[in-house]
N, C-alpha and C. Protein backbone atom coordinates (compact mmCIF):
# COMPACT_ATOMS: atom_id res chain seq x y z
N UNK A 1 -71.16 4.00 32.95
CA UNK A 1 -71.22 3.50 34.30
C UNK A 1 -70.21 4.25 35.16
N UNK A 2 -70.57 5.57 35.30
CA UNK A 2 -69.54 6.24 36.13
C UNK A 2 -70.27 7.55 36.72
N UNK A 3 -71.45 7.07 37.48
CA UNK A 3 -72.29 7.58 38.39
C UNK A 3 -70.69 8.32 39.68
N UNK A 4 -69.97 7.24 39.88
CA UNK A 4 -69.39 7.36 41.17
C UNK A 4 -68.25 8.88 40.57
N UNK A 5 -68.17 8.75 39.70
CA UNK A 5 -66.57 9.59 39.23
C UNK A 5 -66.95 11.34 39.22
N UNK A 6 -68.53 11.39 39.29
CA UNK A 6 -68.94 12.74 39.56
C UNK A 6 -69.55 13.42 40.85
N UNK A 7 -68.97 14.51 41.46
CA UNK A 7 -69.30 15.07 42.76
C UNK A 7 -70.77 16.22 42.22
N UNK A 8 -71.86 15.88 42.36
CA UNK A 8 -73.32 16.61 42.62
C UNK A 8 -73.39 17.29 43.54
N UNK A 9 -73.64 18.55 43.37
CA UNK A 9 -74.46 19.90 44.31
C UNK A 9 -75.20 19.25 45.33
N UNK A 10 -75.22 18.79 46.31
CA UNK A 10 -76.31 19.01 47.40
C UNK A 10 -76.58 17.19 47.52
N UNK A 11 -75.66 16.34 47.04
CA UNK A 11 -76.15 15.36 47.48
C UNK A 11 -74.63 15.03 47.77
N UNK A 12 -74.71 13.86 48.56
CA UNK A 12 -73.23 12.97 49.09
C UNK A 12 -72.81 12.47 48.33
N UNK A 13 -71.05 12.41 48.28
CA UNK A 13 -70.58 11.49 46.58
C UNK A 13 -71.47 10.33 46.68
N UNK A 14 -71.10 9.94 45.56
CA UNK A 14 -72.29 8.63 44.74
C UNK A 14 -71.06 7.30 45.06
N UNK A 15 -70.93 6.37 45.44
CA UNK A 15 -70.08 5.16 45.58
C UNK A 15 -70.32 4.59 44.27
N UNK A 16 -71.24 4.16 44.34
CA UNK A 16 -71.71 3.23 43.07
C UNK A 16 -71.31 3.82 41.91
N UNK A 17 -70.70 2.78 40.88
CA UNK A 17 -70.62 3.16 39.33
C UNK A 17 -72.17 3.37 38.62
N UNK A 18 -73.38 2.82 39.46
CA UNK A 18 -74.70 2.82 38.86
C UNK A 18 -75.76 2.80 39.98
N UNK A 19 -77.06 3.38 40.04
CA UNK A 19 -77.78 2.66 40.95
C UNK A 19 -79.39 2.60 40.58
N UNK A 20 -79.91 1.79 40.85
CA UNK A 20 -81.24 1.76 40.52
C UNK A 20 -81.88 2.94 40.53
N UNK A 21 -82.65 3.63 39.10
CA UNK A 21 -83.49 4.78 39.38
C UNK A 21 -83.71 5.41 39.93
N UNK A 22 -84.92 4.73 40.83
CA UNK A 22 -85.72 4.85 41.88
C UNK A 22 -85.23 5.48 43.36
N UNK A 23 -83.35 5.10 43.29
CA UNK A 23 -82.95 5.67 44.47
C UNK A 23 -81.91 6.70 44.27
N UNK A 24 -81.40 6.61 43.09
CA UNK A 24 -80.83 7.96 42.27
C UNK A 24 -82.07 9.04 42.53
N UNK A 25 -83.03 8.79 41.50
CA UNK A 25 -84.35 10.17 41.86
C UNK A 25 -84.71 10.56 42.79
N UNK A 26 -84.31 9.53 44.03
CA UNK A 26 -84.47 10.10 45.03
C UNK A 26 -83.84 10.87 45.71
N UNK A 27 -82.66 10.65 46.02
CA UNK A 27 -81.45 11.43 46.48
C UNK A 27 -81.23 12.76 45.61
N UNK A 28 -82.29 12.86 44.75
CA UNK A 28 -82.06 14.23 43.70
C UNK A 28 -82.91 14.70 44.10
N UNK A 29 -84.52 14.20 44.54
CA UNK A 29 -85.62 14.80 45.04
C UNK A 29 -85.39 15.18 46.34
N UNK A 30 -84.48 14.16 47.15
CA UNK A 30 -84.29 15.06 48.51
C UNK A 30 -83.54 16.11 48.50
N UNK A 31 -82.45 16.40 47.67
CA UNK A 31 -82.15 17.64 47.86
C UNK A 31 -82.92 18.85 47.08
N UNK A 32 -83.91 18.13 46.59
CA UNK A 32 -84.61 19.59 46.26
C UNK A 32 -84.88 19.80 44.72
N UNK A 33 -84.10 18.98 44.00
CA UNK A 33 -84.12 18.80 42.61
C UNK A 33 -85.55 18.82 41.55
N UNK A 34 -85.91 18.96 41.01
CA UNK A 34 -86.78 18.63 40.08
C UNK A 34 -86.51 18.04 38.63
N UNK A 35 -87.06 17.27 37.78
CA UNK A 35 -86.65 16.78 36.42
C UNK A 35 -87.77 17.89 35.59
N UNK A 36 -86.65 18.68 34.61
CA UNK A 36 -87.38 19.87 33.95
C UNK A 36 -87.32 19.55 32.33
N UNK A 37 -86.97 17.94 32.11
CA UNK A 37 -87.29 17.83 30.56
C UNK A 37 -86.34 16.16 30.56
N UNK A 38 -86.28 15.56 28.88
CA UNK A 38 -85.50 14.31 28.83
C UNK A 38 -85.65 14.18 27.58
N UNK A 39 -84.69 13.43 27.12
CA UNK A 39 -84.35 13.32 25.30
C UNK A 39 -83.81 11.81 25.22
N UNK A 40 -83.57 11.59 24.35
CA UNK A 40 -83.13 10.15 23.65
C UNK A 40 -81.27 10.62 23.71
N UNK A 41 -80.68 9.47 24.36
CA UNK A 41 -79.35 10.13 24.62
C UNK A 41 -78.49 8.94 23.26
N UNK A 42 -77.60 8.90 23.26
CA UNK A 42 -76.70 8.21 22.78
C UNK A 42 -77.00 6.28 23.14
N UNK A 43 -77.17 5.39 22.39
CA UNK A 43 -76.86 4.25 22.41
C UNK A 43 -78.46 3.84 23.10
N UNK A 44 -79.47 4.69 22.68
CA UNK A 44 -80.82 4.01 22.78
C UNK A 44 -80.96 4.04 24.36
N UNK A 45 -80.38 5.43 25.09
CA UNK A 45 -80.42 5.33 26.71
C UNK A 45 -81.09 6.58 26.49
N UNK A 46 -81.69 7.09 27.46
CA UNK A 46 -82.62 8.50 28.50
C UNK A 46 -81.80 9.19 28.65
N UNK A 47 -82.01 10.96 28.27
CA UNK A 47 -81.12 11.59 29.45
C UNK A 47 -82.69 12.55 29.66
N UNK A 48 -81.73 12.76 31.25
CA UNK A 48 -82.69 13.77 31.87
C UNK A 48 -81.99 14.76 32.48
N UNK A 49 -82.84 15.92 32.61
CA UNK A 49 -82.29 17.43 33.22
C UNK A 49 -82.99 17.34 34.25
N UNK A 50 -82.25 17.86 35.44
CA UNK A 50 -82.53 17.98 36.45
C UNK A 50 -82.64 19.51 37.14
N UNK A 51 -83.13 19.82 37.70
CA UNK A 51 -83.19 21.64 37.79
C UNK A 51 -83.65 21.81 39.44
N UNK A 52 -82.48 22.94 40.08
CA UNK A 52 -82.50 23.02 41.63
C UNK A 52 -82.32 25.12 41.75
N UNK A 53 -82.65 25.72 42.76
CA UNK A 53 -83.03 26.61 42.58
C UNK A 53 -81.60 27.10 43.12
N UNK A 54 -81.23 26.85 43.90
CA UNK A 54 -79.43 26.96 43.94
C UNK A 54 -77.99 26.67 42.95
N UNK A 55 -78.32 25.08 43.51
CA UNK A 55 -77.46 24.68 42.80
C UNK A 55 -77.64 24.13 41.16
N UNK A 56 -76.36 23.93 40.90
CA UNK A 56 -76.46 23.83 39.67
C UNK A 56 -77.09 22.47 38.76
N UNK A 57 -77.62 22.69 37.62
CA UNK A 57 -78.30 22.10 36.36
C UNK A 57 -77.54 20.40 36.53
N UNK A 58 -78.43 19.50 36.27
CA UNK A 58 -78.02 18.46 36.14
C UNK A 58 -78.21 17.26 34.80
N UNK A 59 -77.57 17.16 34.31
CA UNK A 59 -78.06 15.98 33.23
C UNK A 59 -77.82 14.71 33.72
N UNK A 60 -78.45 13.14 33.55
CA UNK A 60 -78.54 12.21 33.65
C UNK A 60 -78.50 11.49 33.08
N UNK A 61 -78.01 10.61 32.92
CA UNK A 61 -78.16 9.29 31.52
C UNK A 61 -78.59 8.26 32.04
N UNK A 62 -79.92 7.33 31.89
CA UNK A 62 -79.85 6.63 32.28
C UNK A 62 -80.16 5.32 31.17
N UNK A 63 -80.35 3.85 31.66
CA UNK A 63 -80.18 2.62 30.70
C UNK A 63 -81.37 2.93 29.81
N UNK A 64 -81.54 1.99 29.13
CA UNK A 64 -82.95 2.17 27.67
C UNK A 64 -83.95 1.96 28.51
N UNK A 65 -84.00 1.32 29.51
CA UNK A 65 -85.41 1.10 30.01
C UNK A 65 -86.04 1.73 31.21
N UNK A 66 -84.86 3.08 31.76
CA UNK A 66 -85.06 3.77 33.08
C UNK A 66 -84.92 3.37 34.28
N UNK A 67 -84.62 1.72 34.12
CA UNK A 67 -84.32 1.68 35.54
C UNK A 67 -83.08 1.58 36.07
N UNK A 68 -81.78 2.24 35.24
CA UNK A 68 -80.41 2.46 36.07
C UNK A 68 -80.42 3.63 35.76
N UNK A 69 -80.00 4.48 36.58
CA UNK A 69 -79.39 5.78 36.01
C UNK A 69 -77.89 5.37 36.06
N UNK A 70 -77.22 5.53 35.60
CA UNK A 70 -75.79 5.61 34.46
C UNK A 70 -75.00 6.12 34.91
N UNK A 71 -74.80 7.81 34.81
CA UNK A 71 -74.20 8.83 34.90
C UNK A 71 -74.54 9.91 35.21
N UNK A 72 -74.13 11.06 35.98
CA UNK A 72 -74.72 12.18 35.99
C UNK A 72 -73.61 13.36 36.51
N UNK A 73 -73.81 14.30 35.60
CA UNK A 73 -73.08 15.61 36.03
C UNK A 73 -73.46 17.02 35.77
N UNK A 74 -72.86 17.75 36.02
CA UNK A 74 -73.31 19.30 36.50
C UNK A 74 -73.41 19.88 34.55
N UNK A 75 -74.13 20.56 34.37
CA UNK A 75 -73.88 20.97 32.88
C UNK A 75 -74.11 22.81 33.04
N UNK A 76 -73.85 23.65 32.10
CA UNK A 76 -73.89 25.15 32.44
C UNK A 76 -75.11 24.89 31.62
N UNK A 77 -75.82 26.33 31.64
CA UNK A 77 -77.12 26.95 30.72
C UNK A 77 -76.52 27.25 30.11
């Protein structure tokens, strides 16, 4: 639960320690983002990659059932 503690490429810091999906994906889709894959993360939660043609690679964690995203930060290739 520490959505807020990471600064993202191309979107405004995050306040929230968490926020519903639906408006996380969005604020990733408005800047341009795309989701380019997702795996089974740690403790029965989602992660997802996020992929922008600038800026940099994103991973995501979100709850077991997709509708919080969690966490998210910048990762290298």
């Amino acid at each position: 639960m520490t959505l807020n503690k990471h600064k993202l490429d191309g979107i405004p810091q995050i306040a929230a320690k968490t926020l519903p999906s639906q408006e996380f994906d969005g604020l990733l889709g408005d800047a341009g983002y795309t989701k380019i894959g997702s795996a089974s993360a740690k403790g029965n939660r989602i992660k997802i990659w996020w992929s922008h043609s600038t800026f940099r690679r994103i991973e995501a964690i979100y709850s077991p059932d997709g509708a919080i995203a969690i966490t998210a930060y910048h990762v290298d290739l």
